[in-house]
C-alpha atoms as a PDB file:
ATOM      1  CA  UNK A   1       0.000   0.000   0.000  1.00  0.00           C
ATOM      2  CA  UNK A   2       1.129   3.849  -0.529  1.00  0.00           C
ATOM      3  CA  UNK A   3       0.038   6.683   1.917  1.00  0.00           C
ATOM      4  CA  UNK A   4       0.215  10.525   2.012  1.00  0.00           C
ATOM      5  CA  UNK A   5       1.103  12.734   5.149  1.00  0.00           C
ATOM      6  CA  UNK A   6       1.478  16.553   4.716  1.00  0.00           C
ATOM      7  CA  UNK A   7       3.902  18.689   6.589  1.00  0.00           C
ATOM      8  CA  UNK A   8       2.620  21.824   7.659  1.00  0.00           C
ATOM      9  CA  UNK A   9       5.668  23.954   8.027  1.00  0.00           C
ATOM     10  CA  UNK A  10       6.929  25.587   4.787  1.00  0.00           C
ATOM     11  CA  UNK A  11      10.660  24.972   6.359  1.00  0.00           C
ATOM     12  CA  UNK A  12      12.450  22.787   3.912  1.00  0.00           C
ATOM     13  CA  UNK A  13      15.194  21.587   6.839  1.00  0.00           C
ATOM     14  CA  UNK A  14      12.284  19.844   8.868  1.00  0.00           C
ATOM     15  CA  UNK A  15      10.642  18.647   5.682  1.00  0.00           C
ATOM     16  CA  UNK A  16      14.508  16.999   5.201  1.00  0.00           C
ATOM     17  CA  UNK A  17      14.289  15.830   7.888  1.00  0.00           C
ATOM     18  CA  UNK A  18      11.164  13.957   8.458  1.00  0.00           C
ATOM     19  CA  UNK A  19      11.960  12.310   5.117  1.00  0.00           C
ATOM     20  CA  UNK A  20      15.571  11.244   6.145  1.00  0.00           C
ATOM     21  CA  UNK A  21      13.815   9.894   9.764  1.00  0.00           C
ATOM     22  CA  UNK A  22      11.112   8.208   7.355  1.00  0.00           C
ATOM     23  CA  UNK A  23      13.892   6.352   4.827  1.00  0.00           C
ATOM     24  CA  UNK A  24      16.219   5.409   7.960  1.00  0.00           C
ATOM     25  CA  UNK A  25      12.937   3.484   9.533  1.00  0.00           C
ATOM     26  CA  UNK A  26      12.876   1.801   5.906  1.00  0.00           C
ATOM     27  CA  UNK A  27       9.040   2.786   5.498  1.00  0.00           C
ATOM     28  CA  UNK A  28       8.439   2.149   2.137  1.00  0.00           C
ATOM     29  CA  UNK A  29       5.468   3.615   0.061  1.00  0.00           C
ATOM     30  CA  UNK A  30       5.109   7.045   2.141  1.00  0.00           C
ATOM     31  CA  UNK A  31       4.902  10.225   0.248  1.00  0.00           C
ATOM     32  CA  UNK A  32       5.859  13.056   2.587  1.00  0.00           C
ATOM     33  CA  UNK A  33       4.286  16.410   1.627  1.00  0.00           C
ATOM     34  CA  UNK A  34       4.776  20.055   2.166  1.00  0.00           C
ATOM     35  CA  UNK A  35       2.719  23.163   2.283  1.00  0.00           C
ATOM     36  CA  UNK A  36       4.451  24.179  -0.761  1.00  0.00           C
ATOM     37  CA  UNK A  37       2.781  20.805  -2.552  1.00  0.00           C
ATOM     38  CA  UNK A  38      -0.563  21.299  -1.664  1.00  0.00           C
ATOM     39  CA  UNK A  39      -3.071  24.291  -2.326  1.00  0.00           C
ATOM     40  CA  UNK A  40      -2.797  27.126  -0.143  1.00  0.00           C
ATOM     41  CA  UNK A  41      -4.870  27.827   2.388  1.00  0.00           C
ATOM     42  CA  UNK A  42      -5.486  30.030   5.788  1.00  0.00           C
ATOM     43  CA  UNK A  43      -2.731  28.971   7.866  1.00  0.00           C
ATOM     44  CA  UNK A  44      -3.985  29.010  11.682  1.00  0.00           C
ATOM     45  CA  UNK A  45      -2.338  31.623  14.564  1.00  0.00           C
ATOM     46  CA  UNK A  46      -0.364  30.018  16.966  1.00  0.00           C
ATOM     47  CA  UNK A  47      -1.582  31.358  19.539  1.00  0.00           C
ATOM     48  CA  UNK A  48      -1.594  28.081  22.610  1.00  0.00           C
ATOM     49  CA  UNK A  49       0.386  28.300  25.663  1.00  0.00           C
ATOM     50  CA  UNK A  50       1.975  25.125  25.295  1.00  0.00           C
ATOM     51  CA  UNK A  51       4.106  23.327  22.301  1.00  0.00           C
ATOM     52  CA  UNK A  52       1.511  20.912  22.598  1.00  0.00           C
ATOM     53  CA  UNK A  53      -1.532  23.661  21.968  1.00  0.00           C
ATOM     54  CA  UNK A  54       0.555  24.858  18.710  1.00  0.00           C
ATOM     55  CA  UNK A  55       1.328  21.619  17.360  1.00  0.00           C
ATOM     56  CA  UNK A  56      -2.559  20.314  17.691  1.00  0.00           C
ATOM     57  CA  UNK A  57      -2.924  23.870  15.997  1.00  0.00           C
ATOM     58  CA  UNK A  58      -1.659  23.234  13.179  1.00  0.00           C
ATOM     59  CA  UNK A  59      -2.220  19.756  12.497  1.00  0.00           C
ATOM     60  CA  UNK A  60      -5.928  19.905  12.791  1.00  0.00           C
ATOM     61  CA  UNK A  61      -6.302  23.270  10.604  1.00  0.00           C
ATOM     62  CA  UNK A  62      -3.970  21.011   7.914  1.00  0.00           C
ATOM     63  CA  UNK A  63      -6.054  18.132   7.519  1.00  0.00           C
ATOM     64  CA  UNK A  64      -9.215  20.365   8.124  1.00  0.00           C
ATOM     65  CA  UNK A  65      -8.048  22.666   4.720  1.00  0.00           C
ATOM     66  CA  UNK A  66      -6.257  19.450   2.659  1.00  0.00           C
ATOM     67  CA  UNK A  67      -8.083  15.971   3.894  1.00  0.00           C
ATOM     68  CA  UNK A  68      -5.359  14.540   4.393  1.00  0.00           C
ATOM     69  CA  UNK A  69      -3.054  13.139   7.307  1.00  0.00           C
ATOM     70  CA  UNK A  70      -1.053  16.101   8.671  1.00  0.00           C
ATOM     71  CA  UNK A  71       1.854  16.181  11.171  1.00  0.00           C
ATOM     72  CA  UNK A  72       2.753  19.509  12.738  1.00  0.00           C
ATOM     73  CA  UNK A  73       5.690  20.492  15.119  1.00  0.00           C
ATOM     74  CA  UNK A  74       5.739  23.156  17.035  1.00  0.00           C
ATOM     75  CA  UNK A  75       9.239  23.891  18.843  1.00  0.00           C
ATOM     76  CA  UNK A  76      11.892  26.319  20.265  1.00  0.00           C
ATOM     77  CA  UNK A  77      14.512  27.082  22.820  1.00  0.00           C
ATOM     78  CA  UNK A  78      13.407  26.824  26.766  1.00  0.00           C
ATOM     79  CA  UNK A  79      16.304  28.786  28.570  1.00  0.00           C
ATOM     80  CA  UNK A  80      16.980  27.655  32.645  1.00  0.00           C
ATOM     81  CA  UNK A  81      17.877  31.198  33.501  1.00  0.00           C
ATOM     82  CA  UNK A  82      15.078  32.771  31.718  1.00  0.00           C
ATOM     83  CA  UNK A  83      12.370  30.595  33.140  1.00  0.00           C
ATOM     84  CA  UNK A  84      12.258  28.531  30.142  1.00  0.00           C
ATOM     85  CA  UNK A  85      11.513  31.272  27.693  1.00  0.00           C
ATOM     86  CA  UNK A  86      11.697  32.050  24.834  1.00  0.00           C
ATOM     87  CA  UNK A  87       9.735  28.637  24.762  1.00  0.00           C
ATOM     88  CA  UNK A  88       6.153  28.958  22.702  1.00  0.00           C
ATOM     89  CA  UNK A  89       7.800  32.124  21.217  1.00  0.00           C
ATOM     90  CA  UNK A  90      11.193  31.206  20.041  1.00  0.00           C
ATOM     91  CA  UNK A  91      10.534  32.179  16.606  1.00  0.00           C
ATOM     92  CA  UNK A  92       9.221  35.319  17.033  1.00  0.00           C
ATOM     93  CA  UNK A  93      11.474  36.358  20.230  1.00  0.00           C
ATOM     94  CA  UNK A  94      12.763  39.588  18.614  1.00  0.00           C
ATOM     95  CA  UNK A  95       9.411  40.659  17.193  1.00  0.00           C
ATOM     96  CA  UNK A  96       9.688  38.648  13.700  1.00  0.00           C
ATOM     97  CA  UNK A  97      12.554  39.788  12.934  1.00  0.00           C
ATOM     98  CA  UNK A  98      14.448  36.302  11.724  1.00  0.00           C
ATOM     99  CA  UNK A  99      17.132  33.936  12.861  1.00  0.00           C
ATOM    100  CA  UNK A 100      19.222  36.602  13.378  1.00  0.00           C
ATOM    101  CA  UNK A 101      17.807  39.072  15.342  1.00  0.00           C
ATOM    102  CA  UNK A 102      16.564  36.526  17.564  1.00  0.00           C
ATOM    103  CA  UNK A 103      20.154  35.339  18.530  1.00  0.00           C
ATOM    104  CA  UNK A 104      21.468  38.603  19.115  1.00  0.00           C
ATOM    105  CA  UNK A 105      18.718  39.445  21.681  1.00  0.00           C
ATOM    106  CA  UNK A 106      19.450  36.710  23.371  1.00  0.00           C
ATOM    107  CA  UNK A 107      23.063  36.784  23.892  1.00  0.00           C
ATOM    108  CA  UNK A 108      22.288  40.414  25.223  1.00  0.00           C
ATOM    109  CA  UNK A 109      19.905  39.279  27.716  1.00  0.00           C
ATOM    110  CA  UNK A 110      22.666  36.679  28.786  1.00  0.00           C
ATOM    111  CA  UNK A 111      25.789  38.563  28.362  1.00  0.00           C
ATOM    112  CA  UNK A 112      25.952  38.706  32.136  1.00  0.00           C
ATOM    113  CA  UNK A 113      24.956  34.949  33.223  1.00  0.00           C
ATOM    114  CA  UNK A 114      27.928  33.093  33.995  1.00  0.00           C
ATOM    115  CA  UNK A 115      28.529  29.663  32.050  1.00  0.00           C
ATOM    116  CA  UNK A 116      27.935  27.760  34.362  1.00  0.00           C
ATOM    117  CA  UNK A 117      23.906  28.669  34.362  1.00  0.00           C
ATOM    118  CA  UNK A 118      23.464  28.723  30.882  1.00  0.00           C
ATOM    119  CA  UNK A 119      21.415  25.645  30.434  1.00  0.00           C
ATOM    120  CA  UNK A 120      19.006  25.102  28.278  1.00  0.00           C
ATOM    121  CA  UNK A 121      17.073  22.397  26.252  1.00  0.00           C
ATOM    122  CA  UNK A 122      15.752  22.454  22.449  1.00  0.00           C
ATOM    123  CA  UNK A 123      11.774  20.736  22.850  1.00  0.00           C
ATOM    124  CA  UNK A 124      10.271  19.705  19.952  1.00  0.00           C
ATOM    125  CA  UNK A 125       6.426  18.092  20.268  1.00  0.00           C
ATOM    126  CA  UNK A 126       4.872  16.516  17.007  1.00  0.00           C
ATOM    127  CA  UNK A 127       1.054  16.090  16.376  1.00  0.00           C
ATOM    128  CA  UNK A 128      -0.395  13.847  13.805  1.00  0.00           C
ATOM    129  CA  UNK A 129      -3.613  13.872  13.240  1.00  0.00           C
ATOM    130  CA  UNK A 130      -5.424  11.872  10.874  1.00  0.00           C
ATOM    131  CA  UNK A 131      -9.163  11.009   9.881  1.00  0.00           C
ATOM    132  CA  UNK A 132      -9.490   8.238  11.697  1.00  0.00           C
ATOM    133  CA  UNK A 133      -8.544   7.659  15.169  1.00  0.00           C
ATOM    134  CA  UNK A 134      -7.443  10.235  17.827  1.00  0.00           C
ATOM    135  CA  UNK A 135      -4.599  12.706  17.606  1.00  0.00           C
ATOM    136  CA  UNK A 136      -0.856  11.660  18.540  1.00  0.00           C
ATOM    137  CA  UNK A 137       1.214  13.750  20.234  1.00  0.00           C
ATOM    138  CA  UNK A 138       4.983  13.127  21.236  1.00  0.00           C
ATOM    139  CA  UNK A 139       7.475  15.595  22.727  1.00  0.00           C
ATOM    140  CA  UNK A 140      11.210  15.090  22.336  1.00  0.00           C
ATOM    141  CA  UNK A 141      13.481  17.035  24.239  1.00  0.00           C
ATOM    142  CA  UNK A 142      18.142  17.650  23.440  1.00  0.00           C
ATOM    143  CA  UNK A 143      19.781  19.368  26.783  1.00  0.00           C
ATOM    144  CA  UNK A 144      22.626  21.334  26.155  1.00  0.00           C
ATOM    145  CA  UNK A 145      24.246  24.927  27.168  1.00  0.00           C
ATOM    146  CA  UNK A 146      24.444  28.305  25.212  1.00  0.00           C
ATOM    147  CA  UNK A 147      27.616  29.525  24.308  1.00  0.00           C
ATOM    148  CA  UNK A 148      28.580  33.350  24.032  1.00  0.00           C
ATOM    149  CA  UNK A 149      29.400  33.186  19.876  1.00  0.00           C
ATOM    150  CA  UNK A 150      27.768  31.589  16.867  1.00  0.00           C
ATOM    151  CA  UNK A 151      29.353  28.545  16.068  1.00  0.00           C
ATOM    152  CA  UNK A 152      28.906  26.625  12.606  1.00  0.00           C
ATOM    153  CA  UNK A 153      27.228  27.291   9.553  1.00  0.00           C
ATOM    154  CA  UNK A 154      24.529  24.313   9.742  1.00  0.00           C
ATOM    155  CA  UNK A 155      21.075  24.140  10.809  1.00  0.00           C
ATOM    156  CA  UNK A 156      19.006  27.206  11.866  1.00  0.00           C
ATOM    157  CA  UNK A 157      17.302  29.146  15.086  1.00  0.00           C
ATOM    158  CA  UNK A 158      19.599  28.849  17.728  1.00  0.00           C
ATOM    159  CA  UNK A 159      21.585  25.975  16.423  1.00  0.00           C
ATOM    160  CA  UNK A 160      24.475  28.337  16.592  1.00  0.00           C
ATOM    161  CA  UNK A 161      24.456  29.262  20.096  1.00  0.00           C
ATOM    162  CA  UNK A 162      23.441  25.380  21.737  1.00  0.00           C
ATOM    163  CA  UNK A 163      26.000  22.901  22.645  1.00  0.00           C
ATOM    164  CA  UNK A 164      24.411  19.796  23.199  1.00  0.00           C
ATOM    165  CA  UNK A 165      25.419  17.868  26.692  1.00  0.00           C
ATOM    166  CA  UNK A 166      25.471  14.201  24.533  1.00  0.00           C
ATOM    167  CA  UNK A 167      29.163  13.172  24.198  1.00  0.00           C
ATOM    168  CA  UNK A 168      28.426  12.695  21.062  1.00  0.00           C
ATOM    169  CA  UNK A 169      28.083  16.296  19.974  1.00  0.00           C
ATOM    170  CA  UNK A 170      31.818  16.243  21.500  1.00  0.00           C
ATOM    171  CA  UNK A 171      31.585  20.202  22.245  1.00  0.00           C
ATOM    172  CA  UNK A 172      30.128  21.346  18.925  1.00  0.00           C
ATOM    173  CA  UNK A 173      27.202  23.736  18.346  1.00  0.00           C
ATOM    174  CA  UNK A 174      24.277  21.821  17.063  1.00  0.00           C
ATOM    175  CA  UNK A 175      25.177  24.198  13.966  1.00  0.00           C
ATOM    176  CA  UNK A 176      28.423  21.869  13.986  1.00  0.00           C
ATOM    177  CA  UNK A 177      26.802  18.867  13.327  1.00  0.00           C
ATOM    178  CA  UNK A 178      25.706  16.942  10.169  1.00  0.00           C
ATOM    179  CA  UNK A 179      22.052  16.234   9.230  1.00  0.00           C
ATOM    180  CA  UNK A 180      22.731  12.602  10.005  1.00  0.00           C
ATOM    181  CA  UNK A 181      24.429  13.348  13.490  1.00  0.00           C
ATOM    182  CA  UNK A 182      21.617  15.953  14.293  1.00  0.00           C
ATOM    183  CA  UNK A 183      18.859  13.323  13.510  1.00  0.00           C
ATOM    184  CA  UNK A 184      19.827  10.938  15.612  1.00  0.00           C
ATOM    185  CA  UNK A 185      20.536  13.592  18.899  1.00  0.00           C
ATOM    186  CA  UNK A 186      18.272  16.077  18.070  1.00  0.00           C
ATOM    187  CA  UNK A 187      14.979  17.230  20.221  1.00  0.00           C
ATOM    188  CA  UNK A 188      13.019  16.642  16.548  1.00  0.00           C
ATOM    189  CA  UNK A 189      14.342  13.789  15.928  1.00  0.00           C
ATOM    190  CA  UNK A 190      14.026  12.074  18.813  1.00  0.00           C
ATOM    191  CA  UNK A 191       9.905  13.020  18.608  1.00  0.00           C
ATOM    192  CA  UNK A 192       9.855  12.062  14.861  1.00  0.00           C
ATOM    193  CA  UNK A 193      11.024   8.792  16.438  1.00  0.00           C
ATOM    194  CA  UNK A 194       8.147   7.881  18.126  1.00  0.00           C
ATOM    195  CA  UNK A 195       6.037   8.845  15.258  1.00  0.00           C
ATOM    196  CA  UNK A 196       7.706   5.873  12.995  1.00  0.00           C
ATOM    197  CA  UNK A 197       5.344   3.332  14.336  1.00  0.00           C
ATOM    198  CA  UNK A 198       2.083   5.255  13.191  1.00  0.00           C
ATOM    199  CA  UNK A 199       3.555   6.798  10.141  1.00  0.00           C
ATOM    200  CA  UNK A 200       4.172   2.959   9.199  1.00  0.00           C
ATOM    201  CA  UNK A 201       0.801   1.854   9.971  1.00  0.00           C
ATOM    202  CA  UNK A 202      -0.714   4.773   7.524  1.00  0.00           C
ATOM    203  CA  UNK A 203       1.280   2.829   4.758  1.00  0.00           C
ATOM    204  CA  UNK A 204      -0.280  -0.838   6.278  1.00  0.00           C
ATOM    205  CA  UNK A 205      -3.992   0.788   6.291  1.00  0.00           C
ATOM    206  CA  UNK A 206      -3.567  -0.160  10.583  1.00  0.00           C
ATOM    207  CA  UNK A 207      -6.059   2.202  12.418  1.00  0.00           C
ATOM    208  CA  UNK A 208      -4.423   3.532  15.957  1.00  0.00           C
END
């Protein structure tokens, strides 16, 4: 059997990804779409409290506009010494402003925390939701520190400033790392994970 699951993100890294997570769990016969593939349509505010609220968000307004079953992340940066902010509002942290601006504010609102309370963790939560069945919802979650420079030229957000605690990372930004070594650390990839057993049963026609 084939099956189709949409995407709803227009970012072509996380649609890379989920299709590298997909081929590595050798599902076979799942075509992984993108906003970009389908027509356009209202795309919902995020406006929940939680990761959880946004990912739901935009799952259900995806199969709602398409018909078809939709897997939404919502993620971002929870900072110890900011009380886990920017959180829900990662993206937007410096107003909308982009990658960039959102890095620079917030190395200035920890130029004067000392290293060693510069924790933080990248949380990623996934929501599939399909027509049968109810929705799925996983959270995955990569503890590391922030550094005081960008590091590496890979990834996006705040890849630059997040050294990942795994030894595996060995002291590189998670803008250091490959697409293969940040699939199989990563807060995304570890909730894309425990998505592979339902994405396989879309293929297999298996309600959940």
């Amino acid at each position: 059997m084939t099956a189709t699951v949409l995407l709803a993100s227009n970012n072509a890294k996380k649609l890379d990804e989920l299709r590298r997570v997909v081929a590595a769990a050798g599902i076979d016969g799942l075509e992984i779409l993108g906003l970009g593939d389908v027509a356009p349509y209202a795309e919902p505010i995020e406006d929940g409290a939680s990761f959880e609220d946004n990912a739901l968000i935009k799952a259900r307004a995806a199969i709602a506009a398409t018909g078809l079953p939709s897997l939404a992340d919502d993620s971002g940066l929870a900072v110890d010494a900011l009380n886990g902010m920017p959180g829900v509002l990662s993206a937007r942290w410096s107003g909308g402003k982009g990658d960039d601006a959102n890095n620079d504010l917030l190395l200035a609102q920890l130029a004067d925390v000392p290293d060693t309370r510069r924790g933080a963790a990248f949380v990623s939560v996934c929501a599939l939701v399909t027509p049968d069945g109810p929705p799925i919802v996983v959270r995955g979650e990569w503890r590391g520190r922030l550094v005081r420079d960008r590091r590496g030229t890979a990834g996006f957000g705040y890849d630059p400033l997040f050294v990942p605690d795994d030894d595996a990372a060995g002291g590189r930004t998670s803008a250091d790392l490959s697409a293969t070594e940040k699939d199989s650390l990563s807060h995304r990839g570890k909730a894309l994970a425990q998505l592979v057993p339902a994405l396989r049963d879309l293929v297999e026609g298996t309600p959940r």
